[in-house]
C-alpha atoms as a PDB file:
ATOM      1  CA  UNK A   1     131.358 134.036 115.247  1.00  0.00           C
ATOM      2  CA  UNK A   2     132.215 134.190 118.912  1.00  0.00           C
ATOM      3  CA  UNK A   3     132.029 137.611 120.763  1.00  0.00           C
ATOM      4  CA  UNK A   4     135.412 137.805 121.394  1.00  0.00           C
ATOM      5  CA  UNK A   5     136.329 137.229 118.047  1.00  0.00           C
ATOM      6  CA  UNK A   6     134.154 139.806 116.974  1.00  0.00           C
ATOM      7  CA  UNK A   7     135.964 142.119 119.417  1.00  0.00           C
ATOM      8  CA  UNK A   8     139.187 141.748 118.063  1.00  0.00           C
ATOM      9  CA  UNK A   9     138.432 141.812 114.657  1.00  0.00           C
ATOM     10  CA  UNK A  10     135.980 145.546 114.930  1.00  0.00           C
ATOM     11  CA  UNK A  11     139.198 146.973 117.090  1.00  0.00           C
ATOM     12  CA  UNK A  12     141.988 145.490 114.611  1.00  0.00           C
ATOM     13  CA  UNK A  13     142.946 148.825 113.308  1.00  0.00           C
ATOM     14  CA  UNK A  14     144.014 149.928 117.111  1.00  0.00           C
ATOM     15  CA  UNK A  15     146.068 146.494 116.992  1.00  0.00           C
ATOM     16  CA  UNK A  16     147.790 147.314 114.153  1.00  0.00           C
ATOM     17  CA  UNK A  17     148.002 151.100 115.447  1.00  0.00           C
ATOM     18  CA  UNK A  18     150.129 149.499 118.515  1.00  0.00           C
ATOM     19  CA  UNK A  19     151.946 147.427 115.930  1.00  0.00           C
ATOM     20  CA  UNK A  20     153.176 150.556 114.541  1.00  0.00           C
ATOM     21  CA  UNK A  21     154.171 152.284 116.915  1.00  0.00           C
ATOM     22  CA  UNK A  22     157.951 153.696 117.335  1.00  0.00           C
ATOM     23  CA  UNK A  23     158.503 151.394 120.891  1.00  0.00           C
ATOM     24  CA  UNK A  24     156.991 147.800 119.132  1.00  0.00           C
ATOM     25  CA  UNK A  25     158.962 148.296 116.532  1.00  0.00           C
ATOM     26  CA  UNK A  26     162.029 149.182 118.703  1.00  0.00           C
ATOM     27  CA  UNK A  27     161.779 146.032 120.077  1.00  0.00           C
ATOM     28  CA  UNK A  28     161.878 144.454 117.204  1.00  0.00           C
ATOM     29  CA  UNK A  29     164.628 146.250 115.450  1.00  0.00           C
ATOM     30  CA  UNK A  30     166.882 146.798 118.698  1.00  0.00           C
ATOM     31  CA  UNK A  31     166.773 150.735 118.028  1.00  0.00           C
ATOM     32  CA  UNK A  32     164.126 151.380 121.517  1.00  0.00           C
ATOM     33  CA  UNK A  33     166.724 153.031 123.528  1.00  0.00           C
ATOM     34  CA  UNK A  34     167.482 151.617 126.827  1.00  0.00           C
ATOM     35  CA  UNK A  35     166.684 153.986 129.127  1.00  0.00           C
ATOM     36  CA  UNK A  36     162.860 153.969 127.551  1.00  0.00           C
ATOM     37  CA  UNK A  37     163.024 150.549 127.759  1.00  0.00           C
ATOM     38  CA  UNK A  38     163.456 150.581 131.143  1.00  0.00           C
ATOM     39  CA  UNK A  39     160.767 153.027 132.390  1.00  0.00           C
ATOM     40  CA  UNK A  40     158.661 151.061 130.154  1.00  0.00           C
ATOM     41  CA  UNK A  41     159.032 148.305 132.150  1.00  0.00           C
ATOM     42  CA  UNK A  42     158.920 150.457 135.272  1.00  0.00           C
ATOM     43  CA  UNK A  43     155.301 151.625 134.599  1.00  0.00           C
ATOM     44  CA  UNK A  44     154.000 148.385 133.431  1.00  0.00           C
ATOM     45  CA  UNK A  45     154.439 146.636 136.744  1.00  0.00           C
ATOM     46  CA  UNK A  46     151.713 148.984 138.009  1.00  0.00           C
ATOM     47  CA  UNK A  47     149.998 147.775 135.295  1.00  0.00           C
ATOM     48  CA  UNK A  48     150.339 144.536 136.201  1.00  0.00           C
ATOM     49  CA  UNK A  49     149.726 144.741 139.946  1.00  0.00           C
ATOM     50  CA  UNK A  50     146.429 146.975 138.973  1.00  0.00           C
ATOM     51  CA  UNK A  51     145.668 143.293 136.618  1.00  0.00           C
ATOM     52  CA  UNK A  52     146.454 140.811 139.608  1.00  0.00           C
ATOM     53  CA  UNK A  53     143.967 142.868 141.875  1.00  0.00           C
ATOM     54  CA  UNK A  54     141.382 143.235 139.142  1.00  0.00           C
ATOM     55  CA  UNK A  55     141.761 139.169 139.152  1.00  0.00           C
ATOM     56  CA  UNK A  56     140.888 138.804 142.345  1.00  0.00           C
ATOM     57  CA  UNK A  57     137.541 141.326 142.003  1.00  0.00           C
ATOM     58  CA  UNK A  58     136.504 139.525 139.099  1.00  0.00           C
ATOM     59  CA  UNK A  59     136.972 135.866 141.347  1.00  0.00           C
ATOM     60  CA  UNK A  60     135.692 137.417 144.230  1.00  0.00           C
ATOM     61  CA  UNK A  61     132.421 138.224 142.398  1.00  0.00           C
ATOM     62  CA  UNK A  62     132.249 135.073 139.989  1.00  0.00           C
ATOM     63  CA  UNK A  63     129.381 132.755 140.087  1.00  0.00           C
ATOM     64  CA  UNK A  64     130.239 129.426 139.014  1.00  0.00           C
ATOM     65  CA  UNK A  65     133.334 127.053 140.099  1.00  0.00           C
ATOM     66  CA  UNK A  66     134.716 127.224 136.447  1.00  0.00           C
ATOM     67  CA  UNK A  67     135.159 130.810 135.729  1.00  0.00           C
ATOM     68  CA  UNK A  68     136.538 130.487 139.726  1.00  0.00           C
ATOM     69  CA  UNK A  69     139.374 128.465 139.071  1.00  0.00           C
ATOM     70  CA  UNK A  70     140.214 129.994 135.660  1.00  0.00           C
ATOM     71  CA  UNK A  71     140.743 133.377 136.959  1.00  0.00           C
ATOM     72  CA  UNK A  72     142.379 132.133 139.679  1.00  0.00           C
ATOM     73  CA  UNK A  73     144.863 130.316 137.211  1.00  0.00           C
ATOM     74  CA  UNK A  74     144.979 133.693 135.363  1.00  0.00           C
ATOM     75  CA  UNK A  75     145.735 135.347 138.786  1.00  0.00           C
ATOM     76  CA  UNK A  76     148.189 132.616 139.398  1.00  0.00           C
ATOM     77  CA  UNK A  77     149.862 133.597 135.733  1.00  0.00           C
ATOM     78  CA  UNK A  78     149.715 137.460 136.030  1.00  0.00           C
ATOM     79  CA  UNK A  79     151.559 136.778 139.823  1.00  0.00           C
ATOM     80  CA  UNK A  80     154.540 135.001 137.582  1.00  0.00           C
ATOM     81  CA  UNK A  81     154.811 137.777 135.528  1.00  0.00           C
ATOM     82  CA  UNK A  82     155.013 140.276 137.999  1.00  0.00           C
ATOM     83  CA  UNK A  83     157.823 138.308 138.990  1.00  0.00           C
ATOM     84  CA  UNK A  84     159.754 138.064 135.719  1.00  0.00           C
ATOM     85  CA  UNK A  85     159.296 142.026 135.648  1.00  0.00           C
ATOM     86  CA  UNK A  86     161.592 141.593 138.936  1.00  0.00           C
ATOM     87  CA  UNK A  87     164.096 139.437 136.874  1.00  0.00           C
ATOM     88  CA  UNK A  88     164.023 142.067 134.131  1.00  0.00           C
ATOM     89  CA  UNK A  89     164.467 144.788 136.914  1.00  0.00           C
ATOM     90  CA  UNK A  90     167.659 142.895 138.160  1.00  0.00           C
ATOM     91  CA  UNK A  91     168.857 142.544 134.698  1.00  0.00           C
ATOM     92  CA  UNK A  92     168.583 145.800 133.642  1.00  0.00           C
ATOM     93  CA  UNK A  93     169.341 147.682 136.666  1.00  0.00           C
ATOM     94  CA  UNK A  94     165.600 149.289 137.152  1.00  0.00           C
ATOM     95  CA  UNK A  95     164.534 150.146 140.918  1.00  0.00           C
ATOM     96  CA  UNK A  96     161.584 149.452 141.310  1.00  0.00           C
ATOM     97  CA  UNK A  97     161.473 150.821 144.838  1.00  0.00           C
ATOM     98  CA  UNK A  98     161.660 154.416 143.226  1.00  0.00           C
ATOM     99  CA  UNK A  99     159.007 154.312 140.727  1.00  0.00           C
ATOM    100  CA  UNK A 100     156.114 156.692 140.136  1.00  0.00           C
ATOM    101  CA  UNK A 101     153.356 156.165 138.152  1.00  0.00           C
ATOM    102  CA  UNK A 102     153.256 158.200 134.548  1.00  0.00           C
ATOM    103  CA  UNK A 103     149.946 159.741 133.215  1.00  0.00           C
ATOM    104  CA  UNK A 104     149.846 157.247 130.345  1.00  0.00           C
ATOM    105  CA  UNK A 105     149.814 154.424 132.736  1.00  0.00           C
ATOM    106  CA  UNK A 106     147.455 156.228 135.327  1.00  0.00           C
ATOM    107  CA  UNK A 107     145.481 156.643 132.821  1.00  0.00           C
ATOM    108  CA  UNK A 108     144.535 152.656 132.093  1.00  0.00           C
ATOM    109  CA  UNK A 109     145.333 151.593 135.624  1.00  0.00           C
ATOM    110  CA  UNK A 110     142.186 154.025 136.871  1.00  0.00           C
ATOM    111  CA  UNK A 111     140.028 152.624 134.155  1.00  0.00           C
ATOM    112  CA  UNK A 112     140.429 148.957 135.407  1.00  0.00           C
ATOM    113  CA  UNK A 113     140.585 149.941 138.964  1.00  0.00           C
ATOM    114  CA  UNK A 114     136.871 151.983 138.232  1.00  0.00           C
ATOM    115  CA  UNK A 115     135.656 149.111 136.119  1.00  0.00           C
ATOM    116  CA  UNK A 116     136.856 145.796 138.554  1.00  0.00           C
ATOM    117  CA  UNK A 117     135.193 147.459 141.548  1.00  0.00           C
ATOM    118  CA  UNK A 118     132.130 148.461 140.383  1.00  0.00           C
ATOM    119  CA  UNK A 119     131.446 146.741 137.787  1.00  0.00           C
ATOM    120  CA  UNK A 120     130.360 142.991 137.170  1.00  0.00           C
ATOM    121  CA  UNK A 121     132.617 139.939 136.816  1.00  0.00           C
ATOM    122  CA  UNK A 122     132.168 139.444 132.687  1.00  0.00           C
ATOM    123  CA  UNK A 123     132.574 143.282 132.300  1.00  0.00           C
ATOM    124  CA  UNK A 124     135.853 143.143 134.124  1.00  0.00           C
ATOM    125  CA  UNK A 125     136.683 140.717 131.627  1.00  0.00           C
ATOM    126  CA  UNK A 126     135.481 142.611 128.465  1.00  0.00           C
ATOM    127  CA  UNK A 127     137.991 145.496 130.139  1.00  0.00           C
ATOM    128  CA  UNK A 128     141.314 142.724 130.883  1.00  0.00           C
ATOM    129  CA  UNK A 129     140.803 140.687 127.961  1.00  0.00           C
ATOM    130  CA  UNK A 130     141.538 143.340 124.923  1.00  0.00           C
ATOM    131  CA  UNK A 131     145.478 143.982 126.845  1.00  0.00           C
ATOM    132  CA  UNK A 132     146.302 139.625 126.948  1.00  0.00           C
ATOM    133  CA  UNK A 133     144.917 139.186 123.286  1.00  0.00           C
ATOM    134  CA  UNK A 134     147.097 142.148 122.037  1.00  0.00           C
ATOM    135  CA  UNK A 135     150.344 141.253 124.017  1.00  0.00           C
ATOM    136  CA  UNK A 136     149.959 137.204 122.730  1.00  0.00           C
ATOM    137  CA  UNK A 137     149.504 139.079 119.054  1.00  0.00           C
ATOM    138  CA  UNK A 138     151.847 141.475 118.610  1.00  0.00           C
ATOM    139  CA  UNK A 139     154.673 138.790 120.237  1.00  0.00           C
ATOM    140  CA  UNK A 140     153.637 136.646 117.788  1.00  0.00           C
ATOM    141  CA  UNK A 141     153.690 139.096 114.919  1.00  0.00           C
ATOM    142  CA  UNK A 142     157.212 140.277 116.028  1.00  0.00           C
ATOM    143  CA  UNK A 143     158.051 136.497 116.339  1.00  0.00           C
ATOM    144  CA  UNK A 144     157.085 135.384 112.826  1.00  0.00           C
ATOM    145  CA  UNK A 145     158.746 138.521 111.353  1.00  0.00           C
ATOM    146  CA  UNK A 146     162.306 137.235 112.682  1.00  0.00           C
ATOM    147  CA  UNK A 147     164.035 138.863 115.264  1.00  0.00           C
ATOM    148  CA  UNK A 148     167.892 138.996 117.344  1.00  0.00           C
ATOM    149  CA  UNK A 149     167.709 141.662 119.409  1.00  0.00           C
ATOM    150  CA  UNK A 150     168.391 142.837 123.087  1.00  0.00           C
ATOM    151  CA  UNK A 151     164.799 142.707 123.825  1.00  0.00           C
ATOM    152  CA  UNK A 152     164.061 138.844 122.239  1.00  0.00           C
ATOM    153  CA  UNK A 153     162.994 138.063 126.264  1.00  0.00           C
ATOM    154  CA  UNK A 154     160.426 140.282 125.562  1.00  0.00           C
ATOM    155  CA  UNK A 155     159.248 138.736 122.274  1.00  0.00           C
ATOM    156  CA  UNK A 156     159.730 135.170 123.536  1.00  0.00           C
ATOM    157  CA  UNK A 157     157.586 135.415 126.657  1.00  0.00           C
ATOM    158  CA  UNK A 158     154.775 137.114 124.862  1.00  0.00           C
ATOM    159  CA  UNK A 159     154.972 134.958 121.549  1.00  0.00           C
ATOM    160  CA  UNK A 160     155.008 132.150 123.683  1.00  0.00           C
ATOM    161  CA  UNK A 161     152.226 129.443 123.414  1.00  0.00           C
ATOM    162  CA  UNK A 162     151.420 129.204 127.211  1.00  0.00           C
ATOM    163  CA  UNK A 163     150.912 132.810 126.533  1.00  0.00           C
ATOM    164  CA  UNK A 164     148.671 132.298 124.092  1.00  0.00           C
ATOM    165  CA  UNK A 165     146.652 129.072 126.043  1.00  0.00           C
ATOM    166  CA  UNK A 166     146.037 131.947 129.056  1.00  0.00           C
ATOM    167  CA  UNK A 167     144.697 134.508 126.822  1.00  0.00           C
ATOM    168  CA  UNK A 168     142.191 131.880 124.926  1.00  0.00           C
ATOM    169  CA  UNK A 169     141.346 130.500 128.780  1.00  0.00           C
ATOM    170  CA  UNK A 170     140.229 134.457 129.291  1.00  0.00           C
ATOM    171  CA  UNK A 171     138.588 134.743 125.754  1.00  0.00           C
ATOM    172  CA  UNK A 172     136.498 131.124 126.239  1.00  0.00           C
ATOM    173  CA  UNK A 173     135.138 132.592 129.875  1.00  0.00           C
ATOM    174  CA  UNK A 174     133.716 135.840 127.637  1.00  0.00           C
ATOM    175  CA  UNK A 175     132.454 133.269 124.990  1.00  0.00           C
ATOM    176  CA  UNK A 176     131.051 130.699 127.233  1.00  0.00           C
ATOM    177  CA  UNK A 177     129.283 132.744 130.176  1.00  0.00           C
ATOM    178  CA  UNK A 178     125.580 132.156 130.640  1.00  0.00           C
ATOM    179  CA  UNK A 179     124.110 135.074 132.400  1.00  0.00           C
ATOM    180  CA  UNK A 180     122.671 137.777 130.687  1.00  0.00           C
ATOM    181  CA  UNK A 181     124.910 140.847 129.867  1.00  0.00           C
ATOM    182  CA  UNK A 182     124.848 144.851 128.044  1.00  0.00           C
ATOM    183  CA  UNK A 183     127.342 144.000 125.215  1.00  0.00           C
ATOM    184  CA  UNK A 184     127.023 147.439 124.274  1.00  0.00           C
ATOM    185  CA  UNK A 185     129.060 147.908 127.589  1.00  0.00           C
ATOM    186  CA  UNK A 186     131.111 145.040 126.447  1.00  0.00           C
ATOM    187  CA  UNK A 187     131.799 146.555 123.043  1.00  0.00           C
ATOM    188  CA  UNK A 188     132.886 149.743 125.045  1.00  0.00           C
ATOM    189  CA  UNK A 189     135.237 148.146 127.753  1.00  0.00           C
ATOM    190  CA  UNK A 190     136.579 146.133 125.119  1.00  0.00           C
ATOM    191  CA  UNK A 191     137.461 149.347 122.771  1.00  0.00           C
ATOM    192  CA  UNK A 192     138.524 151.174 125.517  1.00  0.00           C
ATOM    193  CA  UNK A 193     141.141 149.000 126.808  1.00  0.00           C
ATOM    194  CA  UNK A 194     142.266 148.565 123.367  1.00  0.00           C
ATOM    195  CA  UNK A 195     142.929 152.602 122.917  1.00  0.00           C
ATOM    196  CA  UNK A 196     144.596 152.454 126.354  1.00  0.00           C
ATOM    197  CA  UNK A 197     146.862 150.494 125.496  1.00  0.00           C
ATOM    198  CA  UNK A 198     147.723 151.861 122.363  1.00  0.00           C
ATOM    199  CA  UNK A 199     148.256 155.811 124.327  1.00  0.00           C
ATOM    200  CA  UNK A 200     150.575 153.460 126.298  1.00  0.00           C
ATOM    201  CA  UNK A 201     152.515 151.990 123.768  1.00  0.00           C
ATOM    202  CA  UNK A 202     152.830 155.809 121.770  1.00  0.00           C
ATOM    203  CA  UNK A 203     154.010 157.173 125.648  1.00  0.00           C
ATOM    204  CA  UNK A 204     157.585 155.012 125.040  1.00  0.00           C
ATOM    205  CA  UNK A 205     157.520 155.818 121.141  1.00  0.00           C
ATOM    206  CA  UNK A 206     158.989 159.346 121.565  1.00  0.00           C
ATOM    207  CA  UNK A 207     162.642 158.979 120.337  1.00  0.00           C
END
C-alpha cells in the first residue's frame, strides 16, 4: 500500500471527526450562519497564504526537476485560490484588510511555518498534504450526499476533480520520492496536520 494511503486510512477517524463537525455540516445543510461563514473564510486566507509560502520552502529546497515543477504547479494552484477567497470576500462583503488572525488558525499556521523552514522538503509535504486530501474528501462526501445550498461554491470547488488531480500530484511526490526519510516524523506531521485541522473546523462549529 502506498504511504500516503496508509496515512489517510490510520488518521480516518479525525476525517470523519471533521465530517462531523457542526460548520461541515452547515455547509451542507445551509444552517452555518453567515456571519461564521464569513470569518471562516477570513481566517483561512492566512491559512492559505501560510500554504503558498510553505510552497515555495518546500521548492526552494527540492532536489530533483520533477518534484520542482510540481510544487510549483501546486504553488501556482494555491495562488488561484487565494484569489477565489477574494471573489468570495467581494461576494459576501468580508474585508479582508481588517482581519486578525484567531488562535485556532494561529495555531496550524505556526506549525507549518515551524515545519517549512526548518524542516526538509518531503516533511513539509507529510505536514501540507493531510489539509488537500481532507478538503478534496469531505467536498466530495458533501457532493455525493446531494446538496442546494448558499454555500454549493464551496462544495463545488473542493469536490471538484482538478481538485482532486492537485491533491494526488502532492500525494504521488510523498509516494514516489527516493531519498531516505524518518517516517516516524512523517507519521507525526501527517497526524498533526490532520488534528489541526479538525480544532479548525470545531472553532466555526459553535452555534
Amino acid at each position: 500500500m502506498l504511504i500516503t494511503k496508509k496515512l489517510w486510512l490510520s488518521n480516518y477517524d479525525l476525517a470523519e471527526l471533521s465530517l462531523n463537525t457542526k460548520f461541515v455540516q452547515g455547509l451542507k445543510s445551509g444552517n452555518l450562519p453567515v456571519h461564521i461563514f464569513k470569518e471562516y473564510l477570513a481566517q483561512d486566507y492566512f491559512f492559505l497564504e501560510t500554504f503558498a509560502r510553505a510552497y515555495g520552502l518546500a521548492v526552494s529546497k527540492s532536489k530533483d526537476k520533477y518534484s520542482i515543477r510540481t510544487l510549483s504547479k501546486l504553488l501556482i494552484g494555491v495562488s488561484e485560490e487565494l484569489i477565489l477567497h477574494e471573489t468570495y470576500a467581494k461576494e459576501w462583503d468580508i474585508d479582508l484588510t481588517n482581519n486578525f488572525i484567531k488562535p485556532a488558525t494561529k495555531n496550524y499556521t505556526d506549525f507549518l511555518d515551524d515545519v517549512s523552514k526548518k524542516l526538509s522538503s518531503v516533511e513539509i509535504m507529510f505536514a501540507m498534504t493531510p489539509c488537500m486530501r481532507l478538503y478534496s474528501w469531505i467536498g466530495q462526501r458533501l457532493s455525493n450526499m446531494g446538496f442546494n445550498t448558499k454555500y454549493k461554491e464551496w462544495i463545488i470547488t473542493y469536490s471538484d476533480k482538478n481538485f482532486e488531480n492537485l491533491v494526488k500530484s502532492l500525494e504521488n511526490l510523498i509516494d514516489s520520492y527516493q531519498d531516505p526519510f524518518d517516517i516516524n516524523q512523517g507519521n507525526y506531521l501527517y497526524k498533526r496536520a490532520m488534528e489541526l485541522e479538525l480544532d479548525f473546523f470545531k472553532a466555526y462549529s459553535d452555534f
